[in-house]
C-alpha atoms as a PDB file:
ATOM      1  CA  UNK A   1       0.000   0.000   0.000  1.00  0.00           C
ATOM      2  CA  UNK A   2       1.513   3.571  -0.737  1.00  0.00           C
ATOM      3  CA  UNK A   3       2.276   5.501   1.745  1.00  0.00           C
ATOM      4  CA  UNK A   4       0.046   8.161   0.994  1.00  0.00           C
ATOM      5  CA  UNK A   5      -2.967   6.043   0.650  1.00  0.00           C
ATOM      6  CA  UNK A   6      -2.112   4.634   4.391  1.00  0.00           C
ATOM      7  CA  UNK A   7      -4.601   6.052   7.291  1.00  0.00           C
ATOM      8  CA  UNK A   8      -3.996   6.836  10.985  1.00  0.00           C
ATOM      9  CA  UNK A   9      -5.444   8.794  13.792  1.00  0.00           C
ATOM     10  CA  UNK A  10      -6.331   8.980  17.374  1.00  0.00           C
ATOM     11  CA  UNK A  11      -9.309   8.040  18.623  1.00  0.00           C
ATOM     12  CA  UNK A  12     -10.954   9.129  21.878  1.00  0.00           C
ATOM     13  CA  UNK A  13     -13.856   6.767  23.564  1.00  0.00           C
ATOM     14  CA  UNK A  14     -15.859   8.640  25.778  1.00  0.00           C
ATOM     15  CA  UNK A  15     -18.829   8.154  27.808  1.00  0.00           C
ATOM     16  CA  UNK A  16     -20.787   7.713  30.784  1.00  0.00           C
ATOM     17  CA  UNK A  17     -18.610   4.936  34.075  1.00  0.00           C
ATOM     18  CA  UNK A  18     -19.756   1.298  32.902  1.00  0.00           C
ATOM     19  CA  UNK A  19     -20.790   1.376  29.445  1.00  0.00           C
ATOM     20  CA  UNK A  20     -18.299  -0.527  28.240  1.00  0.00           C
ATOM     21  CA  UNK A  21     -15.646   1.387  27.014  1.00  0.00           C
ATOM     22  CA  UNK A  22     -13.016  -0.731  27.986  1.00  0.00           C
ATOM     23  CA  UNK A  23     -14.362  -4.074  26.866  1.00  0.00           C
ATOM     24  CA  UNK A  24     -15.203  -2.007  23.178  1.00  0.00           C
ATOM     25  CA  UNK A  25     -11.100  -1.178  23.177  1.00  0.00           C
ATOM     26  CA  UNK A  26      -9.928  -4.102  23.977  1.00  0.00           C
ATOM     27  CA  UNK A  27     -12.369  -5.691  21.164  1.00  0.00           C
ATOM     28  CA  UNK A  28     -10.712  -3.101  18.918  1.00  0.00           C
ATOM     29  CA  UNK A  29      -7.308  -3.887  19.126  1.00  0.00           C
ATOM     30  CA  UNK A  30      -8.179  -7.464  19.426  1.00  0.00           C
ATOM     31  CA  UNK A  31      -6.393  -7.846  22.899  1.00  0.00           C
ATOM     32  CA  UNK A  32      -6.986  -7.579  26.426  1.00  0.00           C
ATOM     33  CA  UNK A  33      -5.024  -4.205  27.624  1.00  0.00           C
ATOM     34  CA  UNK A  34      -7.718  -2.695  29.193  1.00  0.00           C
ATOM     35  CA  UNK A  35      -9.431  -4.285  32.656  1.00  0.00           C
ATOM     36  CA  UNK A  36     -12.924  -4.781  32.892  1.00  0.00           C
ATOM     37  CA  UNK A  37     -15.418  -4.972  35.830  1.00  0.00           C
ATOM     38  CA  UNK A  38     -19.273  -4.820  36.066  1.00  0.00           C
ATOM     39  CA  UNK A  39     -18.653  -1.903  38.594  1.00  0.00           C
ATOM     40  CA  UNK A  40     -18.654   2.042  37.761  1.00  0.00           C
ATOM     41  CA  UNK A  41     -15.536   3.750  37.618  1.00  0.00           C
ATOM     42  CA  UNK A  42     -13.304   0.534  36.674  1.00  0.00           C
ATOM     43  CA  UNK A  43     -10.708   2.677  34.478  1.00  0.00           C
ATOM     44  CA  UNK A  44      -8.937   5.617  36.135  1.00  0.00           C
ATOM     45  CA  UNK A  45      -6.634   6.801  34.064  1.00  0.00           C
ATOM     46  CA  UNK A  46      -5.888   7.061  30.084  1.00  0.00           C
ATOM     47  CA  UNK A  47      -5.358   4.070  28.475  1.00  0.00           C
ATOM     48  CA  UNK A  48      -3.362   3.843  24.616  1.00  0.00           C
ATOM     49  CA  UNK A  49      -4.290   1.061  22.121  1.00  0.00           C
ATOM     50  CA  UNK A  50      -3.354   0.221  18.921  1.00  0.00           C
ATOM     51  CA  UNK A  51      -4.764  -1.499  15.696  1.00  0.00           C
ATOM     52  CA  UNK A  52      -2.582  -1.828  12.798  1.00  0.00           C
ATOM     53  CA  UNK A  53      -3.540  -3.333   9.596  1.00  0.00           C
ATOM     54  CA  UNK A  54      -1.885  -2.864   5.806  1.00  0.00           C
ATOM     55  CA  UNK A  55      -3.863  -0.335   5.485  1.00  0.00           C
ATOM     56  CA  UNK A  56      -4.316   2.270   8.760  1.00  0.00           C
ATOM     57  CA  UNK A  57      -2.988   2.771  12.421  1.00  0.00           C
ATOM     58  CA  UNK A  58      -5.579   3.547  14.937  1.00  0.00           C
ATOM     59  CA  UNK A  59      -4.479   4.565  18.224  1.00  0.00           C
ATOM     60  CA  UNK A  60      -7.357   4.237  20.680  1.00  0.00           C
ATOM     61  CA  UNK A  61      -7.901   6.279  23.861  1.00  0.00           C
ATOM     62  CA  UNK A  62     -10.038   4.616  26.725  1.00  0.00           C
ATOM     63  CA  UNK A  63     -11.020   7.116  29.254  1.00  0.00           C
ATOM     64  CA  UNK A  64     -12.382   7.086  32.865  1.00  0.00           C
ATOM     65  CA  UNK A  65     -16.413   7.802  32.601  1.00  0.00           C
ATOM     66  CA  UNK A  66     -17.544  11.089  32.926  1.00  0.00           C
ATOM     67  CA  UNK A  67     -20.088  11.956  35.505  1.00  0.00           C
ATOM     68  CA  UNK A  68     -20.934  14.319  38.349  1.00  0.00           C
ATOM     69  CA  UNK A  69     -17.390  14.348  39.752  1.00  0.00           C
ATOM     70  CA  UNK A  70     -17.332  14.869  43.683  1.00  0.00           C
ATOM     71  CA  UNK A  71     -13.542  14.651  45.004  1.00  0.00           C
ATOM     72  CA  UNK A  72     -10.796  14.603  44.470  1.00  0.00           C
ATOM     73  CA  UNK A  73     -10.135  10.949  42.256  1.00  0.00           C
ATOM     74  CA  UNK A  74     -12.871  11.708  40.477  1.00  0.00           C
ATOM     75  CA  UNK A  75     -12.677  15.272  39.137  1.00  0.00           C
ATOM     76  CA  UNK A  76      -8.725  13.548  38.292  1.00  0.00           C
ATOM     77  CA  UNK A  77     -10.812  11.350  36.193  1.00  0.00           C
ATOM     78  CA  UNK A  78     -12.840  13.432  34.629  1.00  0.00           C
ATOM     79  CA  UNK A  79     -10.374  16.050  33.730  1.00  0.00           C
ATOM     80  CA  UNK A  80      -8.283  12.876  31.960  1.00  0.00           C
ATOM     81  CA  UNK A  81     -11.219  11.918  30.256  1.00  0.00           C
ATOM     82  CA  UNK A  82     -12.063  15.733  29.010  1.00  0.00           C
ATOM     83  CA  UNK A  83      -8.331  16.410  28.113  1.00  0.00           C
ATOM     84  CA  UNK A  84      -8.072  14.397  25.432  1.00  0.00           C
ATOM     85  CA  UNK A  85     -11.570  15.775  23.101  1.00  0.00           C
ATOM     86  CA  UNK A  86      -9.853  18.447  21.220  1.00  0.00           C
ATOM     87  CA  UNK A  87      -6.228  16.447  20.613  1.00  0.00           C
ATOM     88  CA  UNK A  88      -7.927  13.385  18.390  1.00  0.00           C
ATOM     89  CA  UNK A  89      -8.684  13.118  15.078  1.00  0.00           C
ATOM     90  CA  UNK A  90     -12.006  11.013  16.144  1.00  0.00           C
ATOM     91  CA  UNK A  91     -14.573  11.266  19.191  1.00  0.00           C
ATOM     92  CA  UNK A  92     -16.735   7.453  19.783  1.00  0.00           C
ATOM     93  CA  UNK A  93     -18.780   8.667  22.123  1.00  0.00           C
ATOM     94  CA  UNK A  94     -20.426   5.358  23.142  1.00  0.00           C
ATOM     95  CA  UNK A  95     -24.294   5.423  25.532  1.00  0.00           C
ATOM     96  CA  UNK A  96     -26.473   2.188  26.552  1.00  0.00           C
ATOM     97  CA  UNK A  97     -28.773   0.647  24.481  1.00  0.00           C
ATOM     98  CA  UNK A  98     -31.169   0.088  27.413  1.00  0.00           C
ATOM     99  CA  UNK A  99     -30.285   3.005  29.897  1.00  0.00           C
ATOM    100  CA  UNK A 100     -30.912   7.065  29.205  1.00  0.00           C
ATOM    101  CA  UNK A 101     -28.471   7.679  31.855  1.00  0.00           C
ATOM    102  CA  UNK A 102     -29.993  11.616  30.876  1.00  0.00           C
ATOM    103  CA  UNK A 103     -27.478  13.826  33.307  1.00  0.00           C
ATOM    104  CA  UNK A 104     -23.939  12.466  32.549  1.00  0.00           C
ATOM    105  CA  UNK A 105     -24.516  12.137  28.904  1.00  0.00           C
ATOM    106  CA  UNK A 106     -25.945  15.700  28.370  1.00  0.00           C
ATOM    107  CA  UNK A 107     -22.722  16.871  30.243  1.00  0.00           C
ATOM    108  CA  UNK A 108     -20.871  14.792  27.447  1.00  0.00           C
ATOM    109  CA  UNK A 109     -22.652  16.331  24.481  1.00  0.00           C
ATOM    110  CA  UNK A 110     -21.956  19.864  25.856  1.00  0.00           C
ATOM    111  CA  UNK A 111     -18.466  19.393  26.024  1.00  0.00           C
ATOM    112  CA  UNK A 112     -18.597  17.568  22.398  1.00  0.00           C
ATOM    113  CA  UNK A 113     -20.353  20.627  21.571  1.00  0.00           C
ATOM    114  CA  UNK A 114     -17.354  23.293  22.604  1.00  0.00           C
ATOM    115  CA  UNK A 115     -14.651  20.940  20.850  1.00  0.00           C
ATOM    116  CA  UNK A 116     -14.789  20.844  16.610  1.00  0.00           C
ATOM    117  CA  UNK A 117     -13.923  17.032  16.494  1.00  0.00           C
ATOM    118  CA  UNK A 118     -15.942  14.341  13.921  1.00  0.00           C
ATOM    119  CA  UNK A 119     -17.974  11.765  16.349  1.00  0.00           C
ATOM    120  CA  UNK A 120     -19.294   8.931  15.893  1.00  0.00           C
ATOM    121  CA  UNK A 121     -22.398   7.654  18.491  1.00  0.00           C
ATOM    122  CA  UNK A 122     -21.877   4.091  19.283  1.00  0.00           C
ATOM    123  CA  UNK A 123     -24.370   2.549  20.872  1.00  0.00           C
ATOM    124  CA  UNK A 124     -23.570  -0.462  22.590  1.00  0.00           C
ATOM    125  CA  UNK A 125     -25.645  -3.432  24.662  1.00  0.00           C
ATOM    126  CA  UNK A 126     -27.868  -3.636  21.875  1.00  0.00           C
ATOM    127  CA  UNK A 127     -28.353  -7.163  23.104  1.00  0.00           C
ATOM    128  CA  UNK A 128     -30.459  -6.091  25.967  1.00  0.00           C
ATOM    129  CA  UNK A 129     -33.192  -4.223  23.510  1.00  0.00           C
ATOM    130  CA  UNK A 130     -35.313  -4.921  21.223  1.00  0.00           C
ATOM    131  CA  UNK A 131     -34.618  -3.083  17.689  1.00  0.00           C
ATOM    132  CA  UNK A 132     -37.679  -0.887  17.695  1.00  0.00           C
ATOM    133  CA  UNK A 133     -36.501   0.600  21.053  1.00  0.00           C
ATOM    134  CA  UNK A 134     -32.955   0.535  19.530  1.00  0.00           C
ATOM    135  CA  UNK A 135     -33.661   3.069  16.711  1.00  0.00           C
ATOM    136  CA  UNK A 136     -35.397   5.429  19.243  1.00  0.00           C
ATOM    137  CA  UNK A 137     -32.303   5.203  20.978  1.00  0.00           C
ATOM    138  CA  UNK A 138     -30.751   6.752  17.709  1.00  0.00           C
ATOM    139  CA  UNK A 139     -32.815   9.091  16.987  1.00  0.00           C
ATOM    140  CA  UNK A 140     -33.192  10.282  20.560  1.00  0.00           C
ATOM    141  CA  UNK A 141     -28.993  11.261  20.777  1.00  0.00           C
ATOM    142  CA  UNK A 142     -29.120  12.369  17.173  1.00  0.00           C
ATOM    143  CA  UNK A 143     -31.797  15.076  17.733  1.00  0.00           C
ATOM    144  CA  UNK A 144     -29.469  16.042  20.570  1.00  0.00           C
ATOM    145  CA  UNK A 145     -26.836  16.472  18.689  1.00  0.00           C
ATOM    146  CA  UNK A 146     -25.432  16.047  15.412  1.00  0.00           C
ATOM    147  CA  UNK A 147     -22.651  13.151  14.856  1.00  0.00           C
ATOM    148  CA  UNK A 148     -21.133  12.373  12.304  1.00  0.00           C
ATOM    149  CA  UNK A 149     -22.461   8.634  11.931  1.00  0.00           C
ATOM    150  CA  UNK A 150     -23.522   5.694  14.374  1.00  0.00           C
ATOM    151  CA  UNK A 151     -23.325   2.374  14.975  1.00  0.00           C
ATOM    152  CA  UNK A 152     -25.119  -0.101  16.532  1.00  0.00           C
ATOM    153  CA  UNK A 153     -22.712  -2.948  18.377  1.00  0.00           C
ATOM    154  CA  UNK A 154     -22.226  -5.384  21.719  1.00  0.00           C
ATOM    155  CA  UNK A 155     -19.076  -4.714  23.159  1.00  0.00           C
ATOM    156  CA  UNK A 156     -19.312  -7.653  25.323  1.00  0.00           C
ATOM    157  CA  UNK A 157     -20.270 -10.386  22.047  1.00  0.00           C
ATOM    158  CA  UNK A 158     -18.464  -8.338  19.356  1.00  0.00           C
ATOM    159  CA  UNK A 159     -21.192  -7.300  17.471  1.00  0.00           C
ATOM    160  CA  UNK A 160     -20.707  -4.596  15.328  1.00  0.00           C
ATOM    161  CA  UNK A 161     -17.304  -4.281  15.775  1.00  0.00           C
ATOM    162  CA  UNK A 162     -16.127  -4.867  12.019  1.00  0.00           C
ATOM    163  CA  UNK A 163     -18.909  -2.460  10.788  1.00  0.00           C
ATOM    164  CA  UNK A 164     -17.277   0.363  13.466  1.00  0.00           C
ATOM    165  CA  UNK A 165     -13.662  -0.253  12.693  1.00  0.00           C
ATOM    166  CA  UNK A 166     -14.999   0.423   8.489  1.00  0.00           C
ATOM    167  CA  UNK A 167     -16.474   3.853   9.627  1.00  0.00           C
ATOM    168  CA  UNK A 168     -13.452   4.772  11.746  1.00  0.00           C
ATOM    169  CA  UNK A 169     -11.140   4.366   9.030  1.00  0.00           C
ATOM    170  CA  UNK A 170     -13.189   6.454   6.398  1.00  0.00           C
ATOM    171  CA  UNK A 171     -12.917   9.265   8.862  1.00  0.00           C
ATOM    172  CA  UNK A 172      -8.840   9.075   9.465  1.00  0.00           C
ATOM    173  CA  UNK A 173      -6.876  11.436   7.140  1.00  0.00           C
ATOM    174  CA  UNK A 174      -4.012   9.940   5.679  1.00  0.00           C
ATOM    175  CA  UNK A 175      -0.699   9.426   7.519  1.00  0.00           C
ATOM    176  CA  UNK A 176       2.663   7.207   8.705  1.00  0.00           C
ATOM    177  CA  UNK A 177       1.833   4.801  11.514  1.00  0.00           C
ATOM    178  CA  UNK A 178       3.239   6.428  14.872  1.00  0.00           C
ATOM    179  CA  UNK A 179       4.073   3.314  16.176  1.00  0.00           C
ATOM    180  CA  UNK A 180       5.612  -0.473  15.368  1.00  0.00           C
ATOM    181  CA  UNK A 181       3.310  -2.627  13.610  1.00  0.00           C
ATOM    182  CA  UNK A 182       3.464  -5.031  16.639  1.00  0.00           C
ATOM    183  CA  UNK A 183       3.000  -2.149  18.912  1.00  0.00           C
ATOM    184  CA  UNK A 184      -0.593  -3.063  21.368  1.00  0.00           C
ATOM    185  CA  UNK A 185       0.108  -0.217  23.740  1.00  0.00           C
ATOM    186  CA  UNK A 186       2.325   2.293  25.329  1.00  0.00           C
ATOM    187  CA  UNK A 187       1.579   1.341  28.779  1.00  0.00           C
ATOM    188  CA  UNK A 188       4.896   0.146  30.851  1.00  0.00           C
ATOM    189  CA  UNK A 189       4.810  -3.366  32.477  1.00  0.00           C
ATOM    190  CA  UNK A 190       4.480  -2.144  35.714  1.00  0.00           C
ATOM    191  CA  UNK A 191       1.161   0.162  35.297  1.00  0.00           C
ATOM    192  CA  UNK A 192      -0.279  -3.249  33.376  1.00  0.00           C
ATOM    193  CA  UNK A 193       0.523  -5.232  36.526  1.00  0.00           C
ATOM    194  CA  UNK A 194      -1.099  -2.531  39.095  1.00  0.00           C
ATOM    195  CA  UNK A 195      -4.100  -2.975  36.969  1.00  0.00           C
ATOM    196  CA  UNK A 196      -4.447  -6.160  36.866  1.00  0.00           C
ATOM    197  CA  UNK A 197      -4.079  -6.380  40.744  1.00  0.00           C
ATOM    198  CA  UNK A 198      -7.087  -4.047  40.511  1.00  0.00           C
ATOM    199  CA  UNK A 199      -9.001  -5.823  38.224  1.00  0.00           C
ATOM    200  CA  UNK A 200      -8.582  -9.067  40.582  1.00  0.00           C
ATOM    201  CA  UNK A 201     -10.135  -6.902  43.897  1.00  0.00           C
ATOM    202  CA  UNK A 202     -12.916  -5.221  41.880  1.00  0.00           C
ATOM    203  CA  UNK A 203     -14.169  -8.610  41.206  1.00  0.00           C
ATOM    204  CA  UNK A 204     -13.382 -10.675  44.784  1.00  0.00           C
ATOM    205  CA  UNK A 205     -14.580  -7.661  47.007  1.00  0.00           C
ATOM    206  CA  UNK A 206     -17.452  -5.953  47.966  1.00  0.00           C
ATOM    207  CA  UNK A 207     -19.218  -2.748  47.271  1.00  0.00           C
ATOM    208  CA  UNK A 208     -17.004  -0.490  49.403  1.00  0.00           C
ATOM    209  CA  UNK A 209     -13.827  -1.839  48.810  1.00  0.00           C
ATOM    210  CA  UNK A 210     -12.636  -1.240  45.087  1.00  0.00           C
ATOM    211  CA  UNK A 211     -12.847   2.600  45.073  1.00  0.00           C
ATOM    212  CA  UNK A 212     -11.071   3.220  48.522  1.00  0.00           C
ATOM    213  CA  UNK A 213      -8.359   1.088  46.588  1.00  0.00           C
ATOM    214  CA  UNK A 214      -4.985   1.922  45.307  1.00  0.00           C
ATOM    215  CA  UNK A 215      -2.365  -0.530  43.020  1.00  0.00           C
ATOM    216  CA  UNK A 216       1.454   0.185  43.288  1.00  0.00           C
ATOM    217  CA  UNK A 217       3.966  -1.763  42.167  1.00  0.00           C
ATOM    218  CA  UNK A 218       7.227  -1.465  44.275  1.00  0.00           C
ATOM    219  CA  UNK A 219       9.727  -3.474  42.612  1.00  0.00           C
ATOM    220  CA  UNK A 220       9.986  -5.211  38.559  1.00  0.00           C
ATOM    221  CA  UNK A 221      12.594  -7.611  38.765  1.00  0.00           C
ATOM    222  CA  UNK A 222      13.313  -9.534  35.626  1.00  0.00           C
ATOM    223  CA  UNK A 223      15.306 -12.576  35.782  1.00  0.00           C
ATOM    224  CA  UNK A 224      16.421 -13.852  32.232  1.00  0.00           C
ATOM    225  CA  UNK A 225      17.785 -16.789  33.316  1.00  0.00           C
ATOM    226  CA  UNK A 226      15.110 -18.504  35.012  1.00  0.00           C
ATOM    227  CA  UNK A 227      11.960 -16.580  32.789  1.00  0.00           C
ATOM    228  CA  UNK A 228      11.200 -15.271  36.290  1.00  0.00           C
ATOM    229  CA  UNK A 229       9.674 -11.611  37.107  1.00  0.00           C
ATOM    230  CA  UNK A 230       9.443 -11.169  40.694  1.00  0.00           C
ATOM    231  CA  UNK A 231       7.122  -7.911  41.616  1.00  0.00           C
ATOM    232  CA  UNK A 232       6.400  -6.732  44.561  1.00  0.00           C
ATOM    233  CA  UNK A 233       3.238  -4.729  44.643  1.00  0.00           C
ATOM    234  CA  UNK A 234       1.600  -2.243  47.658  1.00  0.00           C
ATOM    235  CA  UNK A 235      -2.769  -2.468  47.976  1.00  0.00           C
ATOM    236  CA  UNK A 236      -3.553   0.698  49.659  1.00  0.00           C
ATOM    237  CA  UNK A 237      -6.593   1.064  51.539  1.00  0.00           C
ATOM    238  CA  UNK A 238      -8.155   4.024  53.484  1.00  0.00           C
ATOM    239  CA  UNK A 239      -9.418   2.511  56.633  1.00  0.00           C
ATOM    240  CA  UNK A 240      -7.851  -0.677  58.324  1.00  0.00           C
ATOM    241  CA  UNK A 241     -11.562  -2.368  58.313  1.00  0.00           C
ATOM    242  CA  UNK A 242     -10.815  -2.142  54.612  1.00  0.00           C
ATOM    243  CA  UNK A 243      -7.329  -4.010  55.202  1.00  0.00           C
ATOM    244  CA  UNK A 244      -9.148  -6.880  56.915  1.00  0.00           C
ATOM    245  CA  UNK A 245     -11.504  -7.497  54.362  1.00  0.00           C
ATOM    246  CA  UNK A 246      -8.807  -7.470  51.636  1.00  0.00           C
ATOM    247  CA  UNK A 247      -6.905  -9.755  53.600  1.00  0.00           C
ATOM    248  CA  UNK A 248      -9.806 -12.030  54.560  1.00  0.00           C
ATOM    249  CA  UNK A 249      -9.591 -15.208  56.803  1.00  0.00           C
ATOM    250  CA  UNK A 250      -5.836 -16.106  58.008  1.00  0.00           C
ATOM    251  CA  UNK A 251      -5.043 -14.506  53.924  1.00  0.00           C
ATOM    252  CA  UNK A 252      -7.486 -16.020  52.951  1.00  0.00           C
ATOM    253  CA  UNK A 253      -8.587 -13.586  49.788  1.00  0.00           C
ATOM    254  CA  UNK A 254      -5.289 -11.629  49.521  1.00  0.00           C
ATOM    255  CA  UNK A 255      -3.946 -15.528  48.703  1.00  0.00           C
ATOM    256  CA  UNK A 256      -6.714 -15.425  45.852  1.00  0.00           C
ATOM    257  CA  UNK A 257      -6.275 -11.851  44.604  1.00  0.00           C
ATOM    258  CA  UNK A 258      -2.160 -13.014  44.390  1.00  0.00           C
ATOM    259  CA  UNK A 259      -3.278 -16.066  42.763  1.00  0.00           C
ATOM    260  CA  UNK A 260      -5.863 -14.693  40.089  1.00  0.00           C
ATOM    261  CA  UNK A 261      -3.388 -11.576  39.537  1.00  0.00           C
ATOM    262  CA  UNK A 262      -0.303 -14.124  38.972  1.00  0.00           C
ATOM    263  CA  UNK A 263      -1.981 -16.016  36.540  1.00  0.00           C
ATOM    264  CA  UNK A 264      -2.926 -12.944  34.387  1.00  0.00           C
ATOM    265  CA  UNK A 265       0.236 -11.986  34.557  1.00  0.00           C
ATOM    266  CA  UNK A 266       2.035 -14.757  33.790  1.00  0.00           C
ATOM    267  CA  UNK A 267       0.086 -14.677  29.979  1.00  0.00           C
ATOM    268  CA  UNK A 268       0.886 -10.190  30.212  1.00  0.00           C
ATOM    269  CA  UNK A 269       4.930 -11.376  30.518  1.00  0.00           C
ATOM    270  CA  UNK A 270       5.166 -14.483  28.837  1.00  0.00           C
ATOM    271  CA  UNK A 271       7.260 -15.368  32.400  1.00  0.00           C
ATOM    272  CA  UNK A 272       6.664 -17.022  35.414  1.00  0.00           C
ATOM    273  CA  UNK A 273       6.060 -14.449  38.473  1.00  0.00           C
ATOM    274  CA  UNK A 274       6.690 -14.471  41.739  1.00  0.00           C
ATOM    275  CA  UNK A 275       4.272 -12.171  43.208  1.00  0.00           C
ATOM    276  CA  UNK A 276       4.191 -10.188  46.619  1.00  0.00           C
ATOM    277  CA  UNK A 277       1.436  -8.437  48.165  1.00  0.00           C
ATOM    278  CA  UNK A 278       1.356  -6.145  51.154  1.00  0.00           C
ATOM    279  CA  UNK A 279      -1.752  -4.006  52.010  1.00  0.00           C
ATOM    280  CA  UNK A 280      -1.017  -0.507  53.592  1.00  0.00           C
ATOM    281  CA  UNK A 281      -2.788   2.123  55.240  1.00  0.00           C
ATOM    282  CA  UNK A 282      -3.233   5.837  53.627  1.00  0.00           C
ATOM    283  CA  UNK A 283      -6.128   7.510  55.392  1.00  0.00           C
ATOM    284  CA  UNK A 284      -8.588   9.649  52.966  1.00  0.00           C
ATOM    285  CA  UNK A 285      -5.555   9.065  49.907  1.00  0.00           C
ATOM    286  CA  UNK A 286      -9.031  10.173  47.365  1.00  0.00           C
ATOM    287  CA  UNK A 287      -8.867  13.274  49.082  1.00  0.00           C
ATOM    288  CA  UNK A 288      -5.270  13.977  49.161  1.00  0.00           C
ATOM    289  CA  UNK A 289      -3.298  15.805  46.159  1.00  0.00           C
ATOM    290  CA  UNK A 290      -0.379  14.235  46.935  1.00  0.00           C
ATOM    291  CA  UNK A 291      -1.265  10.665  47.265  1.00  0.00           C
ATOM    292  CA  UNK A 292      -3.320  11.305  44.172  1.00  0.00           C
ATOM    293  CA  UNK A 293       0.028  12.296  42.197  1.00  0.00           C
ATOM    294  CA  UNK A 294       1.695   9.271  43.998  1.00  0.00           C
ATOM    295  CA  UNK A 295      -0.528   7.021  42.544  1.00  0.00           C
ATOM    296  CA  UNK A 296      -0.681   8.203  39.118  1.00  0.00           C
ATOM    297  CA  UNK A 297      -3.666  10.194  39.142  1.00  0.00           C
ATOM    298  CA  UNK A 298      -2.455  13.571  38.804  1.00  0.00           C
END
């Protein structure tokens, strides 16, 4: 393919915590990079993927879910998710089939209103509706606002997803491909690792727990020799009732966070890992600009 027919572009997904952005990017690229969780507020920070094909480079942009931000971690999450409208070449600015969720997504469309950027509305879930109530979905967000085309998908199934990446790569103006063909994301080892960790509480803990929690990792050790990485890796919690429960019974569930994480892992590095897990106490860290910057969310 000549150069100058090749295609590539960023590409921001926005929308509302928990409608899937994160499962649509890592459907895009055709890899997990992102983690997933049934509960709001799973991504935090900016997260770079890429799809490369003989013919374009898209670099995708997840972002944390916009909403109502109270706080500290959360206006951090918003702002990182705002940042990034007027810098792409595309906006997916993805709702729910089934829910209106009415006040975070007319906060969306007002900022998608101040920015000059081409977006596509992608709809997602449209496994949970019926079609009728599917194209009044449509035409309810295009009477809003004026995108520059839709699509229809399940994030989750991968429906859709060929007919999406087809409209996002009529909309890309031509240019090189910014990074290595083999190139899934720019995110370091270590932040992958954190997340994971994450991933592993959001889905053995309770209601409370996940968003009083913090993943750092305090040592990457790579040993060639024996394929071994050996990580250390710091849960921090806010209040030490929130310690207990991530430690559970005699270790019980900090044995099967380390367990779940390692295995994930293991697949991210293509190593064995020998993981180690301490949980420490930062009182009110959400609150706290300079915890917030110590954990990357600043």
């Amino acid at each position: 393919m000549a150069e100058s027919l090749f295609k590539s572009g960023f590409v921001s997904i926005i929308g509302a915590p928990n409608v899937g952005k994160s499962t649509l990017l890592n459907q895009l690229v055709g890899e997990k990079i992102a983690i997933t969780s049934p509960k709001p507020q799973t991504t935090r920070n900016r997260l770079l993927g890429v799809k490369t094909t003989p013919n374009y480079q898209m670099i995708f942009l997840d972002t944390p879910g916009i909403h109502q931000a109270r706080g500290g971690l959360n206006l951090a999450m918003v702002s990182t998710a705002l940042a990034t409208l007027a810098t792409v070449d595309l906006i997916l600015f993805m709702v729910e089939a089934h829910s209106p969720r009415t006040q975070d997504n007319l906060q969306i469309i007002e900022s998608l209103r101040r920015v000059r950027t081409s977006t596509l509305l992608v709809v997602n879930k449209i496994d949970l509706v019926q079609e009728a109530s599917l194209k009044h979905r449509v035409e309810h967000f295009e009477s809003l606002y004026q995108p520059t085309g839709s699509s229809c998908i399940s994030a989750v199934y991968g429906t859709g997803i060929e007919d999406l990446l087809a409209q996002i790569a009529t909309l890309l103006p031509n240019g090189p491909a910014y990074y290595p063909e083999d190139t899934l994301t720019d995110l370091p080892e270590r932040f992958l690792c954190a997340e994971i960790i994450r991933e592993k509480i959001l889905h053995l803990t309770s209601e409370e727990i996940p968003y009083a929690v913090a993943v750092t990792i305090g040592s990457f050790k790579e040993d060639d020799e024996k394929n071994l990485v050996r990580i250390q890796a710091d849960i921090h919690v806010e209040r030490s009732s929130q310690k207990g429960i991530i430690i559970g019974s005699r270790g019980s569930m900090l044995r099967e966070i380390g367990k779940q994480a390692r295995l994930d892992m293991e697949k991210l590095l293509g190593a064995k890992v020998f993981l180690d897990l301490w949980v420490r106490i930062q009182k009110k860290w959400r609150k706290d600009p300079r915890a917030l910057r110590e954990f990357g969310y600043r």
